[in-house]
C-alpha atoms as a PDB file:
ATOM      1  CA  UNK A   1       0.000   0.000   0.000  1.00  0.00           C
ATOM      2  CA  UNK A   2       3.139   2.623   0.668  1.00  0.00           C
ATOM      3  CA  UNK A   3       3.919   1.315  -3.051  1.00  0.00           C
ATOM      4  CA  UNK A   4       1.129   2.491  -4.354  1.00  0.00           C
ATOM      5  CA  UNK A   5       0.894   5.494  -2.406  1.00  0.00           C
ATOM      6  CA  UNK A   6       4.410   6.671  -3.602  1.00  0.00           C
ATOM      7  CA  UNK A   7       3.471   5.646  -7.281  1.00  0.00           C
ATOM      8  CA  UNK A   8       0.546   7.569  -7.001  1.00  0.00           C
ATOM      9  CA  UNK A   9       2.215  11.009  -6.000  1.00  0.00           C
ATOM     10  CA  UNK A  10       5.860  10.434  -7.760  1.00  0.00           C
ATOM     11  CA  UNK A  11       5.201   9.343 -10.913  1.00  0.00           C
ATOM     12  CA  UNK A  12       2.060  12.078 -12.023  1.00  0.00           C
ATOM     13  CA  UNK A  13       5.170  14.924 -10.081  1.00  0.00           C
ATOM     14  CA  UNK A  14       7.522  13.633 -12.911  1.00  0.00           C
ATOM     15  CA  UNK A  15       5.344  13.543 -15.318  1.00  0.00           C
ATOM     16  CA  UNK A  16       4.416  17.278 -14.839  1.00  0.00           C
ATOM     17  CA  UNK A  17       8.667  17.995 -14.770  1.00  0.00           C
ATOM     18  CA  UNK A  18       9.309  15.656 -18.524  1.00  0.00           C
ATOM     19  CA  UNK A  19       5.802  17.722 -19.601  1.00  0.00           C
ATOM     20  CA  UNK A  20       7.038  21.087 -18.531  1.00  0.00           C
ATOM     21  CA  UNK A  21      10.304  20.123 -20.022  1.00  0.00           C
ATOM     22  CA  UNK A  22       9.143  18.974 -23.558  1.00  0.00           C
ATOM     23  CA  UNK A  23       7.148  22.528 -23.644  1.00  0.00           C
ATOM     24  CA  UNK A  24      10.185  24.506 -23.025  1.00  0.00           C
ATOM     25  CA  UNK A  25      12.730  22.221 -25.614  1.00  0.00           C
ATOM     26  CA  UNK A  26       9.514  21.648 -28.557  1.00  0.00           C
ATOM     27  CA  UNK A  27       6.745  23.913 -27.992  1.00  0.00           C
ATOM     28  CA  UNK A  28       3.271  23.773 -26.133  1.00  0.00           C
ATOM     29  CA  UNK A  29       1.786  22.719 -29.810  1.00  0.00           C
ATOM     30  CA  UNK A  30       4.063  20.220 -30.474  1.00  0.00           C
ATOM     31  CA  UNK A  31       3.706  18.596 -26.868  1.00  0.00           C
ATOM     32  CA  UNK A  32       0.191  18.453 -26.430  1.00  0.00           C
ATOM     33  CA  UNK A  33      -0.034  17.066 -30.326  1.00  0.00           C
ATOM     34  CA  UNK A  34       2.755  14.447 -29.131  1.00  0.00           C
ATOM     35  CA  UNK A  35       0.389  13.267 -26.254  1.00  0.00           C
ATOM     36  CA  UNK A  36      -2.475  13.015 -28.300  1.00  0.00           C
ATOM     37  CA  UNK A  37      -0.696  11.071 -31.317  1.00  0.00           C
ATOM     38  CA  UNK A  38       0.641   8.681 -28.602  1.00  0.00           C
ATOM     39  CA  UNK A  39      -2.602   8.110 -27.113  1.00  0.00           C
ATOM     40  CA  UNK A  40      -4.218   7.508 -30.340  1.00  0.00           C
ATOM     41  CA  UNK A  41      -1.132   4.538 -31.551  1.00  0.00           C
ATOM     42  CA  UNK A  42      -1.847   3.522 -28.532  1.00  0.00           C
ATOM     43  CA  UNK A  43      -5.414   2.894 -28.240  1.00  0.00           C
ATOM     44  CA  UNK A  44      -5.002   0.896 -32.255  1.00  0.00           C
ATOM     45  CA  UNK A  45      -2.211  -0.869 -31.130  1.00  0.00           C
ATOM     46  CA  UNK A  46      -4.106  -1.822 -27.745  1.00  0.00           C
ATOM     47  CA  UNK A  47      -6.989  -3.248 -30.008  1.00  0.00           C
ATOM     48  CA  UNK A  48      -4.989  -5.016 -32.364  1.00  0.00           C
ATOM     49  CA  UNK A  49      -3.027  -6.939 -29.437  1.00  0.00           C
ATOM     50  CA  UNK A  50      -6.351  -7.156 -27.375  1.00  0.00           C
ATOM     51  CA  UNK A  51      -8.012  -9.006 -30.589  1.00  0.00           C
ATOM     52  CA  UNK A  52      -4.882 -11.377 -30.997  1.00  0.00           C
ATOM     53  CA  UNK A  53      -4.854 -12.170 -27.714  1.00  0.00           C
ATOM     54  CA  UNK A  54      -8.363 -12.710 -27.149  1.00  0.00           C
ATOM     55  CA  UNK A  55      -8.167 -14.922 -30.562  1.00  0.00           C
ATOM     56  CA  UNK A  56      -5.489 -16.877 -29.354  1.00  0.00           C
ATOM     57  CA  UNK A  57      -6.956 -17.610 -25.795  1.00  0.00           C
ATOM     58  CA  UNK A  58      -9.918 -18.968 -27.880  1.00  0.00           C
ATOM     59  CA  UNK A  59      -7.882 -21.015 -29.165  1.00  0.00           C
ATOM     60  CA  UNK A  60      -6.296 -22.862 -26.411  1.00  0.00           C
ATOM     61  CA  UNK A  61      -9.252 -22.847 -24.980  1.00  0.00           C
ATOM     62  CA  UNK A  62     -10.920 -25.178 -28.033  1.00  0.00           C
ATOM     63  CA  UNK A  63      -7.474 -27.378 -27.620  1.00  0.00           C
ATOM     64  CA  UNK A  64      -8.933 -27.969 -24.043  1.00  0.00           C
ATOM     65  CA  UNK A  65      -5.591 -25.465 -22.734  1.00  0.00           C
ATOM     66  CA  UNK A  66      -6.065 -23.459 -20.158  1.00  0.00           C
ATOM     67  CA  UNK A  67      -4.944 -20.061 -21.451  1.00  0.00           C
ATOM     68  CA  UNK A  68      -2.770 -19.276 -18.676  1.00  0.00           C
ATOM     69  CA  UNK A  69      -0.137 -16.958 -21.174  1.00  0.00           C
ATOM     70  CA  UNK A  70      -2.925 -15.657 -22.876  1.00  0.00           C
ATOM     71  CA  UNK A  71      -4.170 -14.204 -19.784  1.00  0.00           C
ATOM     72  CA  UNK A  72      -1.278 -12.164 -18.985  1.00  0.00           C
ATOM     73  CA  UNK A  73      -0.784 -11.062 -22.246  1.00  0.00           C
ATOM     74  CA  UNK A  74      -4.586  -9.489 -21.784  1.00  0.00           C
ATOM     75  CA  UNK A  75      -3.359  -8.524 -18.137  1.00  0.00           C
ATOM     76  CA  UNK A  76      -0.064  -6.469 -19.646  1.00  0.00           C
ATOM     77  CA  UNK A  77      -2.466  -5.327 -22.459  1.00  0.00           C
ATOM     78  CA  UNK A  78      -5.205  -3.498 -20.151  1.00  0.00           C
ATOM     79  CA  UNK A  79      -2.590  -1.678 -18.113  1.00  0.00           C
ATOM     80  CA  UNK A  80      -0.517  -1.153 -21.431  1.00  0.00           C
ATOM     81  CA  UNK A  81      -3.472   0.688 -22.758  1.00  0.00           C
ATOM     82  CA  UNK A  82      -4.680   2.806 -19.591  1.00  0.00           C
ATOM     83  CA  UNK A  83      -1.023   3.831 -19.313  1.00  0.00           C
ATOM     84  CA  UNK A  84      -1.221   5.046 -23.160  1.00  0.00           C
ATOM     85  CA  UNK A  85      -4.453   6.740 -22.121  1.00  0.00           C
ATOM     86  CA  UNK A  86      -2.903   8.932 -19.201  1.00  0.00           C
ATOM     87  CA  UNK A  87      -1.101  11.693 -20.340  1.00  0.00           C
ATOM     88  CA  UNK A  88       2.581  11.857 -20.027  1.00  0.00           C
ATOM     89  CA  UNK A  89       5.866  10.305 -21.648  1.00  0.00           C
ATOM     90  CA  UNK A  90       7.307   8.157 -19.135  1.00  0.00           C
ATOM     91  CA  UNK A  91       3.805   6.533 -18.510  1.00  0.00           C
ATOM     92  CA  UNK A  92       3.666   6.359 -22.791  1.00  0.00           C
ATOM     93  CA  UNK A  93       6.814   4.767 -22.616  1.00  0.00           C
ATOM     94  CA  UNK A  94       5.738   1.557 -20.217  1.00  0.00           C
ATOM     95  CA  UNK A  95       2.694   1.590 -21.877  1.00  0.00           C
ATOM     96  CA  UNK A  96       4.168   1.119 -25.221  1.00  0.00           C
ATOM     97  CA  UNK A  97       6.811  -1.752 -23.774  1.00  0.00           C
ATOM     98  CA  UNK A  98       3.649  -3.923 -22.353  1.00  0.00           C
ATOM     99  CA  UNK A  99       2.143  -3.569 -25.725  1.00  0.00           C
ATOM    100  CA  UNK A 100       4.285  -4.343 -28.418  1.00  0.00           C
ATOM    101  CA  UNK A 101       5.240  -8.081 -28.353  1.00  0.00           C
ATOM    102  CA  UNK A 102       8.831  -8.343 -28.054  1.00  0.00           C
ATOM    103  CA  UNK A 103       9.074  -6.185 -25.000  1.00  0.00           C
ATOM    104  CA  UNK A 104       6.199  -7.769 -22.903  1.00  0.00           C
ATOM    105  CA  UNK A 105       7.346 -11.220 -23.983  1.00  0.00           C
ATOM    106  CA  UNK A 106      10.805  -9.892 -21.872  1.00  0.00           C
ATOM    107  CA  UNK A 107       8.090  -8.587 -19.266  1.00  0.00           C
ATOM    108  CA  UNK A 108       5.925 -11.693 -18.435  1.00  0.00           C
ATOM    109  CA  UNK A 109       8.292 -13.625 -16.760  1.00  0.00           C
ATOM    110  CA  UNK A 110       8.649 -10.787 -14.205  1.00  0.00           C
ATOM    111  CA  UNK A 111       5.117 -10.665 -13.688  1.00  0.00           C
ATOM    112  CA  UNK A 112       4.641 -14.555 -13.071  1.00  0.00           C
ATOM    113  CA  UNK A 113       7.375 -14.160 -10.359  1.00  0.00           C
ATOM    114  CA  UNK A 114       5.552 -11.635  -8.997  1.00  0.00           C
ATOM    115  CA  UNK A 115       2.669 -12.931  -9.394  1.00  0.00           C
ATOM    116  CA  UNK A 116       4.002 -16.553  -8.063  1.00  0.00           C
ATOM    117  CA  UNK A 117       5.641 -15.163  -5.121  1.00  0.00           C
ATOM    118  CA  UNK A 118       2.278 -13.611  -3.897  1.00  0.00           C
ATOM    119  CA  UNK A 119       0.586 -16.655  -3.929  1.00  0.00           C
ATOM    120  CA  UNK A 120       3.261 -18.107  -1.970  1.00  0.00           C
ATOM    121  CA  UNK A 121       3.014 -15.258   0.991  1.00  0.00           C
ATOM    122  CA  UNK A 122      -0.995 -15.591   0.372  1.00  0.00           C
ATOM    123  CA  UNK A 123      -1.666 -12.631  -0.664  1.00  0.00           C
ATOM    124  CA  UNK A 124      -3.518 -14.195  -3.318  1.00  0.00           C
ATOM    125  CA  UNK A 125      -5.618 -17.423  -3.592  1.00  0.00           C
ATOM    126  CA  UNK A 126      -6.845 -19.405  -6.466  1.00  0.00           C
ATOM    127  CA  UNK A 127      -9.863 -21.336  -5.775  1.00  0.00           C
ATOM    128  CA  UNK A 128     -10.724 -23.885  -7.716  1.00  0.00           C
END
């Protein structure tokens, strides 16, 4: 919870200095037209992977598979997406490497430690 509570306040505080920044070294214009071209990549590319993904869960799913990858591909997806949605460059930036492929493929195996080393301190359950 102090996590999150630092995430919340640091990151948007950083955000505002990279913003000011990029308004001072491009232009106002060029800035706000940045943020809104990123957030509109973003929300295409988030479809296209969200379709794939979906597609290939479907998939697994008719092979009787549980689709255990295909869920955290949708997991890095979502956040991917809301963090292309929020304005700012370093949030554009994650966003961007949980969304393309190559990058989140280097990312999932992070997340399943993370995810697997919860589950071992029970702070999360799977019922079955």
């Amino acid at each position: 919870m102090r996590l999150l509570m630092l995430l919340i306040i640091i990151i948007p505080a950083i955000e505002i200095g990279v913003l000011i920044l990029s308004g001072r070294t491009i232009g106002a214009i060029a800035t706000v037209l940045l943020i809104i071209l990123t957030g509109v990549i973003g929300a295409w590319l988030a479809k296209q992977q969200g379709v794939e993904t979906l597609r290939n869960a479907q998939q697994q799913m008719q092979y009787g598979q549980v689709p255990g990858v295909a869920i955290i591909d949708g997991l890095c997806i979502l956040v991917g997406g809301l963090l292309l949605l929020t304005p700012g460059f370093i949030t554009d930036t994650v966003g961007f490497l949980l969304l393309i492929p190559i990058t989140r493929n280097k990312i999932k195996p992070l997340i399943l430690t993370m995810i697997k080393k919860m589950i071992d301190k029970n702070q999360i359950t799977i019922i079955r």
